[in-house]
Protein backbone atom coordinates (compact mmCIF):
# COMPACT_ATOMS: atom_id res chain seq x y z
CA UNK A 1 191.85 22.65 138.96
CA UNK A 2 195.26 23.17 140.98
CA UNK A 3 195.11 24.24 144.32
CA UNK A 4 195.78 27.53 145.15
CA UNK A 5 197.56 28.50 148.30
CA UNK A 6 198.55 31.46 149.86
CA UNK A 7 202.04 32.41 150.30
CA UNK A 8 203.31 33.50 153.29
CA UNK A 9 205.97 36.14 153.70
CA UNK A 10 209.30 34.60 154.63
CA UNK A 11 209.71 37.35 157.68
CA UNK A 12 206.62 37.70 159.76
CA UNK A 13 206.59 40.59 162.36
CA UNK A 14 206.62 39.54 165.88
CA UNK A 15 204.14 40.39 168.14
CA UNK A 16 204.51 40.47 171.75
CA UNK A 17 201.92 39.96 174.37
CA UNK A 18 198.82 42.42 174.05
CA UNK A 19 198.54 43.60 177.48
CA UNK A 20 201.17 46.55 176.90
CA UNK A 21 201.66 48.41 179.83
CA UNK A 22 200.65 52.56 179.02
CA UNK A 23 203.49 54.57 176.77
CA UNK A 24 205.78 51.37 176.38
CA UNK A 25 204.98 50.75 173.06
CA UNK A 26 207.24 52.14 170.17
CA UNK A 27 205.81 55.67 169.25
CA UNK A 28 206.62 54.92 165.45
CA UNK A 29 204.42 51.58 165.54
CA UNK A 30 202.89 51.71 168.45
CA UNK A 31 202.60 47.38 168.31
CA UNK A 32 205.61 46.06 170.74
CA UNK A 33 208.00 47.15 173.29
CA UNK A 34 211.19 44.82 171.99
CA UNK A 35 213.96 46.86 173.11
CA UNK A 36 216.47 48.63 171.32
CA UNK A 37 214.41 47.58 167.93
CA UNK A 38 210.89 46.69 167.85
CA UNK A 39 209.59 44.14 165.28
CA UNK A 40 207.80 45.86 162.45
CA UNK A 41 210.58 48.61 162.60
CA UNK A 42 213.69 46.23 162.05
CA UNK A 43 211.16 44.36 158.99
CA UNK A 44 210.89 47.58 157.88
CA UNK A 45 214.61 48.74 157.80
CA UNK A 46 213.80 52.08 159.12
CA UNK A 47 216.66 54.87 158.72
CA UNK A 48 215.42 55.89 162.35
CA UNK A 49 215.62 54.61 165.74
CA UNK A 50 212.57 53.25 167.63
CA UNK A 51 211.37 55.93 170.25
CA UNK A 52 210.03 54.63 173.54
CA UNK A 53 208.29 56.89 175.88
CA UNK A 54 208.05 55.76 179.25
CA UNK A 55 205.61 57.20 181.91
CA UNK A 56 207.95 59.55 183.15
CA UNK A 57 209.07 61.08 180.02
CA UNK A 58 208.34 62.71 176.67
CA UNK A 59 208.90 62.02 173.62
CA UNK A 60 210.80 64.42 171.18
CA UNK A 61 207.85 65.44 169.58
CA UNK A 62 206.62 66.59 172.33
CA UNK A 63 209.95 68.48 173.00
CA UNK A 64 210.16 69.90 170.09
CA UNK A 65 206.98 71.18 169.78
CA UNK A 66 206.96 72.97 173.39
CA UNK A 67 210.72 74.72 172.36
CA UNK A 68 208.50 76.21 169.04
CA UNK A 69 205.49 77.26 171.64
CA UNK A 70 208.22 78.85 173.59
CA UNK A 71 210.35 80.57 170.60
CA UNK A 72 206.84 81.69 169.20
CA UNK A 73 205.88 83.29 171.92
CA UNK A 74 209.75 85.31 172.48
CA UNK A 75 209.56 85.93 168.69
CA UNK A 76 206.38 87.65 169.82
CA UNK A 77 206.60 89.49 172.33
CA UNK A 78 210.02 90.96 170.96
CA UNK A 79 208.21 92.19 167.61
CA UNK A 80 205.13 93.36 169.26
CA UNK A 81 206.76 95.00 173.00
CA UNK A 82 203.58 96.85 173.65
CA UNK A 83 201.25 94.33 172.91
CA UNK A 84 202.79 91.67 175.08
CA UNK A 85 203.52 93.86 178.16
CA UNK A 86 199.72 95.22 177.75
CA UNK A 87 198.69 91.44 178.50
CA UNK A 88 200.88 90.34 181.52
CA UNK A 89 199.86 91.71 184.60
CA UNK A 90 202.58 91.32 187.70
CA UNK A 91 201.67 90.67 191.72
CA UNK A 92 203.87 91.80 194.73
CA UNK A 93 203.49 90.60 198.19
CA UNK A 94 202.19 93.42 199.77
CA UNK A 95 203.95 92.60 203.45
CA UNK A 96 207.03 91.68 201.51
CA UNK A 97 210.59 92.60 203.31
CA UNK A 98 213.06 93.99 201.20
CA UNK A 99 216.28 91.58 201.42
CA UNK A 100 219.48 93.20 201.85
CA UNK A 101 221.39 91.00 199.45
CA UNK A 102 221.56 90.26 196.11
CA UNK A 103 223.68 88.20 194.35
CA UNK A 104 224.26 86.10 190.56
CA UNK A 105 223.40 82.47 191.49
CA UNK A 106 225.98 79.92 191.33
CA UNK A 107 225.97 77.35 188.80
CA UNK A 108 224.92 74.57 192.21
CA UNK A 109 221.86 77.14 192.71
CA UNK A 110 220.58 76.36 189.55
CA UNK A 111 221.13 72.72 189.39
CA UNK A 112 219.16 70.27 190.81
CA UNK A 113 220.83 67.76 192.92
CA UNK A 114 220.29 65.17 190.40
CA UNK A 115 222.71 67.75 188.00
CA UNK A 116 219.46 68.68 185.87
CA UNK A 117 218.90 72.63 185.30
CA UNK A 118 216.06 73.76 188.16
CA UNK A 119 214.33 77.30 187.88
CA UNK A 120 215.84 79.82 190.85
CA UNK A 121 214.33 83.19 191.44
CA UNK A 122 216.22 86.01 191.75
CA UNK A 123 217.15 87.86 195.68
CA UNK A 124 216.10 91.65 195.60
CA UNK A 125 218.78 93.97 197.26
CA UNK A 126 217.32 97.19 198.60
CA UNK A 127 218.13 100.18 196.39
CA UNK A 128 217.99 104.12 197.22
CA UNK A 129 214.70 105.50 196.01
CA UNK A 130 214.94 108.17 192.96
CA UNK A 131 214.46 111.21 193.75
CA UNK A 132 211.25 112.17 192.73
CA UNK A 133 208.12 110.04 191.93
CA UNK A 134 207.87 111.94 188.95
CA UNK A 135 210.70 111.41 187.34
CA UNK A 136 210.28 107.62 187.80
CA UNK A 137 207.03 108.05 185.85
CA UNK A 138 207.96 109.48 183.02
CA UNK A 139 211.78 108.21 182.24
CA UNK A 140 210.71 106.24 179.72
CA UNK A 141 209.48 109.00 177.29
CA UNK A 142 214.02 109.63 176.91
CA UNK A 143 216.35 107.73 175.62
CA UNK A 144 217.90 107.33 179.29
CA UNK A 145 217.24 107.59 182.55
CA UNK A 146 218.12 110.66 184.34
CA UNK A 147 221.41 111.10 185.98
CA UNK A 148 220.18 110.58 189.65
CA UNK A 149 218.32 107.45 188.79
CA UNK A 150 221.84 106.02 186.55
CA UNK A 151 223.54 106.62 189.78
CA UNK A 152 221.12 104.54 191.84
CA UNK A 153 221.11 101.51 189.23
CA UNK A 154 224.76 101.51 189.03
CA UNK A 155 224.96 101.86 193.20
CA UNK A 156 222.82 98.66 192.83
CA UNK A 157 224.59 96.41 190.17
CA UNK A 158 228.42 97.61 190.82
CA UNK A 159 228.73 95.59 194.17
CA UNK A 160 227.38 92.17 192.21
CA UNK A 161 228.97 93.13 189.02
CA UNK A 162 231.61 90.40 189.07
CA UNK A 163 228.64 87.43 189.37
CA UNK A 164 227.19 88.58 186.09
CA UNK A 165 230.23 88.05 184.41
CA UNK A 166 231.19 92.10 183.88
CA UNK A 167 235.36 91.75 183.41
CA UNK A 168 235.74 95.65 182.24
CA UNK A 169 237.91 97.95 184.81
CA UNK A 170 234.76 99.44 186.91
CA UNK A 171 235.78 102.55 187.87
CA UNK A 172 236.48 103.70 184.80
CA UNK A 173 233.00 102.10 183.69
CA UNK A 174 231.56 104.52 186.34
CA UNK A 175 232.87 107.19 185.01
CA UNK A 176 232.18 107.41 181.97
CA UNK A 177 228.60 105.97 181.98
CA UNK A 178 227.80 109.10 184.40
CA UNK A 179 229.95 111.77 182.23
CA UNK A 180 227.19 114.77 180.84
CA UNK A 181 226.93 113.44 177.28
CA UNK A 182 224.38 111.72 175.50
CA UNK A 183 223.89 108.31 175.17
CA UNK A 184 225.46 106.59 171.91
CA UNK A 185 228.60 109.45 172.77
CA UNK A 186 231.78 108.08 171.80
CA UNK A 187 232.85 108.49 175.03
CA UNK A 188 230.38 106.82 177.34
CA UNK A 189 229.46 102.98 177.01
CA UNK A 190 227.81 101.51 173.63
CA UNK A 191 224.09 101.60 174.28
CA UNK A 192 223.50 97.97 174.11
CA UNK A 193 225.96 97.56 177.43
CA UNK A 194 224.12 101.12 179.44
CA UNK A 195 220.41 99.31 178.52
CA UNK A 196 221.76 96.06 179.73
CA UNK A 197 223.42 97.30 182.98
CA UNK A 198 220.96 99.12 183.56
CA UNK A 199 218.35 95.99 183.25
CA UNK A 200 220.46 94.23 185.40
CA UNK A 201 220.46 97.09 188.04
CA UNK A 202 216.52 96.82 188.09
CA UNK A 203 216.08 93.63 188.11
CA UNK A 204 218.04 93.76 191.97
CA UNK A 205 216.40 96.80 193.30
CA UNK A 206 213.35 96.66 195.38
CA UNK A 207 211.58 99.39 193.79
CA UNK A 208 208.40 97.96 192.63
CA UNK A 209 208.24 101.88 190.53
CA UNK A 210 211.94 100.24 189.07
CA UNK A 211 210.48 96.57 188.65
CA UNK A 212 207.72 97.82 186.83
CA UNK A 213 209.37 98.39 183.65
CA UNK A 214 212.10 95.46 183.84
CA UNK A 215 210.62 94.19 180.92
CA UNK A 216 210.76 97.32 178.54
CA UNK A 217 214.52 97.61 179.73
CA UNK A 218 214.92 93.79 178.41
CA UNK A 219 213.09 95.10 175.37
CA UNK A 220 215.03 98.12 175.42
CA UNK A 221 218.60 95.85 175.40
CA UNK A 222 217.44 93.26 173.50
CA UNK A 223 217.23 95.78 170.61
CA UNK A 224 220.25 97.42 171.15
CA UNK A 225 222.26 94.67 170.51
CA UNK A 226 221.98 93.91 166.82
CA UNK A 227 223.46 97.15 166.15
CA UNK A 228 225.79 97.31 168.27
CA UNK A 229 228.62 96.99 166.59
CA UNK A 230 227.44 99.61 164.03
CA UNK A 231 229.15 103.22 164.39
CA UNK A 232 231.99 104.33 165.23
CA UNK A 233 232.90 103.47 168.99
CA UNK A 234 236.45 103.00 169.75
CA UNK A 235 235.40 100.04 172.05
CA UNK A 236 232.31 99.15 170.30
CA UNK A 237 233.58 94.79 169.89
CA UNK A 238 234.44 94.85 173.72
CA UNK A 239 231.24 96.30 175.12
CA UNK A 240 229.16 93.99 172.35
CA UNK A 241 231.12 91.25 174.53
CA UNK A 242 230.19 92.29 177.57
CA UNK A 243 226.71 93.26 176.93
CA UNK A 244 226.21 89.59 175.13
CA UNK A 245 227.61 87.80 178.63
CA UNK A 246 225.46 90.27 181.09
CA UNK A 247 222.34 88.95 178.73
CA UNK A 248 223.03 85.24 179.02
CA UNK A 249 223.67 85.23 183.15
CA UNK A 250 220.30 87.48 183.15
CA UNK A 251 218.27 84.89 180.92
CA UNK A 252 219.90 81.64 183.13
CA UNK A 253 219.20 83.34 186.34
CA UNK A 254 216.03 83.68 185.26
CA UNK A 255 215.39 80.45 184.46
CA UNK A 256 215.21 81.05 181.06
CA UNK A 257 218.16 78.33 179.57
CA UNK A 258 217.04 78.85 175.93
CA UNK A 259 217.48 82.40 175.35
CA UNK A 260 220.79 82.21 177.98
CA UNK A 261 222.22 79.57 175.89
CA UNK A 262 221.72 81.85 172.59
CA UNK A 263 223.40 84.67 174.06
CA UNK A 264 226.23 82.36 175.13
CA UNK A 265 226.71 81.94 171.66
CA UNK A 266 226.62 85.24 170.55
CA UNK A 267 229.26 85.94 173.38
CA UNK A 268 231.60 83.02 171.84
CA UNK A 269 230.89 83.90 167.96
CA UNK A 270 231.72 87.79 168.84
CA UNK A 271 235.35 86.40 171.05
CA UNK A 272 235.97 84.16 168.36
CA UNK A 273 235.62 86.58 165.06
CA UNK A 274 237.19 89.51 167.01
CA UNK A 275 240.40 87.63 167.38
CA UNK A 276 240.05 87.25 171.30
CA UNK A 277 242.03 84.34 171.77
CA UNK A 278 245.04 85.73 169.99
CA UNK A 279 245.38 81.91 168.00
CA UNK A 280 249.00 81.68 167.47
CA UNK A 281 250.49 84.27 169.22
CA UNK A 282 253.39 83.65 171.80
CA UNK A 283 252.98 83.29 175.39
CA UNK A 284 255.27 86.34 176.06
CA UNK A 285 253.94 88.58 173.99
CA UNK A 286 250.40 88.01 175.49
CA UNK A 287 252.14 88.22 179.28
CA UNK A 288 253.20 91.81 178.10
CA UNK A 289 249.74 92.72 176.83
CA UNK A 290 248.57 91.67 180.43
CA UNK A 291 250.55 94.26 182.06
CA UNK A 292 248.81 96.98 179.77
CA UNK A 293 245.32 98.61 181.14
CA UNK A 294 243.15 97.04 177.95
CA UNK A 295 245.17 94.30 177.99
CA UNK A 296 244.40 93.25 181.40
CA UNK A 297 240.85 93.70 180.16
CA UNK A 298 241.11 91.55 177.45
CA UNK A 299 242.49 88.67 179.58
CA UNK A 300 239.68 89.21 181.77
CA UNK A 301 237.28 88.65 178.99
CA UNK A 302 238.93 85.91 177.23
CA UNK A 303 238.30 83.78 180.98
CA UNK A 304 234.82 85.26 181.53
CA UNK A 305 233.64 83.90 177.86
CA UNK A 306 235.58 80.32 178.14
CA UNK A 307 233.97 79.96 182.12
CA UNK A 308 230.37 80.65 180.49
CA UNK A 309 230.32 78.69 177.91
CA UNK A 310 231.82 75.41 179.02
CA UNK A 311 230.52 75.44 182.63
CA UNK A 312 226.84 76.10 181.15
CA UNK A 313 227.48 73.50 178.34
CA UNK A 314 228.44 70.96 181.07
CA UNK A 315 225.24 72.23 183.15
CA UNK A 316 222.73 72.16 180.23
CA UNK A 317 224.55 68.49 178.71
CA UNK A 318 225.34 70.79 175.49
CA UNK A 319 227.81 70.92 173.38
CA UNK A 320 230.37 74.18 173.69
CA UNK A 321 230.54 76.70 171.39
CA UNK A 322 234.21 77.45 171.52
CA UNK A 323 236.68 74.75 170.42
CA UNK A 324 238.87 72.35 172.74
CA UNK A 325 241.99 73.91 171.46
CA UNK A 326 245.00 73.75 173.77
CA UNK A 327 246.45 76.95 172.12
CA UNK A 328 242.92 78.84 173.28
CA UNK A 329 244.59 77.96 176.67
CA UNK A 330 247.99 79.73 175.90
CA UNK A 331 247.10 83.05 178.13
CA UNK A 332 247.73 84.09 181.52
């Protein structure tokens, strides 16, 4: 009877030594630690690349699965408002000061030294009190708040309005968010910019009866938003603009890079289908349009959206949003 033998693959995989050192094994395998390709995976011919997690990181997985936790819980707390604020419960230092000033941080205020995104909390300024109690009780049962508490949140954000991005002429933004007519009137600010200014304006006060409800006015803006370029406003695609870039410096001075970063996005998508950039157009015909009260505007805008998204694209090691066109840069 003929011998038998067993036949040995002509490719073996290649162990290394057993006494791996914690997380330096390849997560697919977890066998060696050769280094860009581990053994069994080049054998194998896998489409992906081997995925090492060291001690002091994690691995995408683990990424990944932490940005759904997050987006779950936005998705959340966005769909059910009353639910979610029901469940948080907020603490103030009783023997707190009030700080005198408030500012947007700079982009080196929310980077770490090593350049890697680092959560700063927001300085409070000190604004006048409403008027009443009362009224600061029950503003949220109208679409608005009254007039005496608009003036106070505008008193409060005007000064700092430049660090949120806000490029529209603000005196005649004053004016017309405090005329006598309703809000959604063709003649006052969209809705989705009054909700977000006035968000803005109490997240710097230092009324804890303001602070309060922060989060209903984010709910409050957040909604507005999506319809916001419904209706008929004459400057509906402007204040869309500038309501999407007040969002985005709110959610990254919060911390919050995720939801900033969408909102960037928004901001660049709304510039780039509403014909911001003026593509193609001369150089002196977009000097003249300078000179002109919405034109000036415009300009302003066109900056503000291009200095948000590529400085937090550089900060957050992202890609930009709007293209590296040399004709975008065509523009006073």
């Amino acid at each position: 009877m003929a011998a038998t033998s067993s036949q040995t693959p002509s490719t073996e995989f290649i162990y290394e030594p057993s006494s791996l050192q914690r997380n330096q094994a390849c997560a697919s395998c977890l066998v060696t630690y050769r280094r860009p390709i581990c053994g069994p995976c080049e054998i194998s011919s896998r489409a992906e690349d081997c995925e090492y997690i060291d001690n002091q990181s994690r691995s995408k997985a683990d990424i990944l699965e932490e940005d759904i936790r997050h987006f779950e819980r936005v998705i959340y707390e966005h769909e059910h408002p009353v639910e979610a604020a029901g469940s948080t419960m907020y603490l103030y230092h009783p023997y707190r000061q009030p700080q005198r000033r408030s500012q947007m941080p700079s982009l080196s205020q929310v980077l770490h030294p090593s350049g890697l995104p680092c959560i700063k909390f927001l300085t409070t300024v000190a604004a006048p009190e409403p008027a009443s109690e009362s009224a600061v009780e029950s503003w949220w049962n109208s679409p608005e708040p009254p007039h005496s508490m608009v003036e106070n949140l505008l008193d409060t954000f005007i000064p700092y309005a430049s660090d949120w991005g806000f490029f529209l002429d603000i005196s005649r933004f004053r004016r017309e968010v405090l005329l006598s007519h309703p809000i959604g009137h063709h003649l006052r600010p969209t809705p989705a910019l009054l909700t977000t200014v006035y968000l803005i304006g109490i997240t710097l006060s230092d009324s804890l009866a303001l602070k309060m409800h922060e989060k209903k006015s984010l709910s409050r803006a957040l909604s507005s938003l999506p319809v916001s370029l419904a209706g008929l406003h004459p400057r509906k695609a402007i204040h869309a603009l500038q309501a999407e870039i007040l969002l985005s410096n709110y959610f990254y001075a919060s911390g919050r890079f995720l939801e900033g970063r969408y909102h960037t996005t928004g901001a660049a998508s709304l510039a780039l289908s509403g014909g911001l950039f003026n593509v193609g157009r001369s150089a002196a015909s977009l000097i003249a349009d300078a000179d002109t009260f919405e034109g000036a505007e415009r300009m302003d805008a066109c900056w503000t959206t291009i200095i948000l998204d590529k400085s937090w694209a550089v900060a957050l090691a992202t890609y930009p949003n709007l293209p590296e066109s040399a004709e975008m840069l065509d523009m006073p």
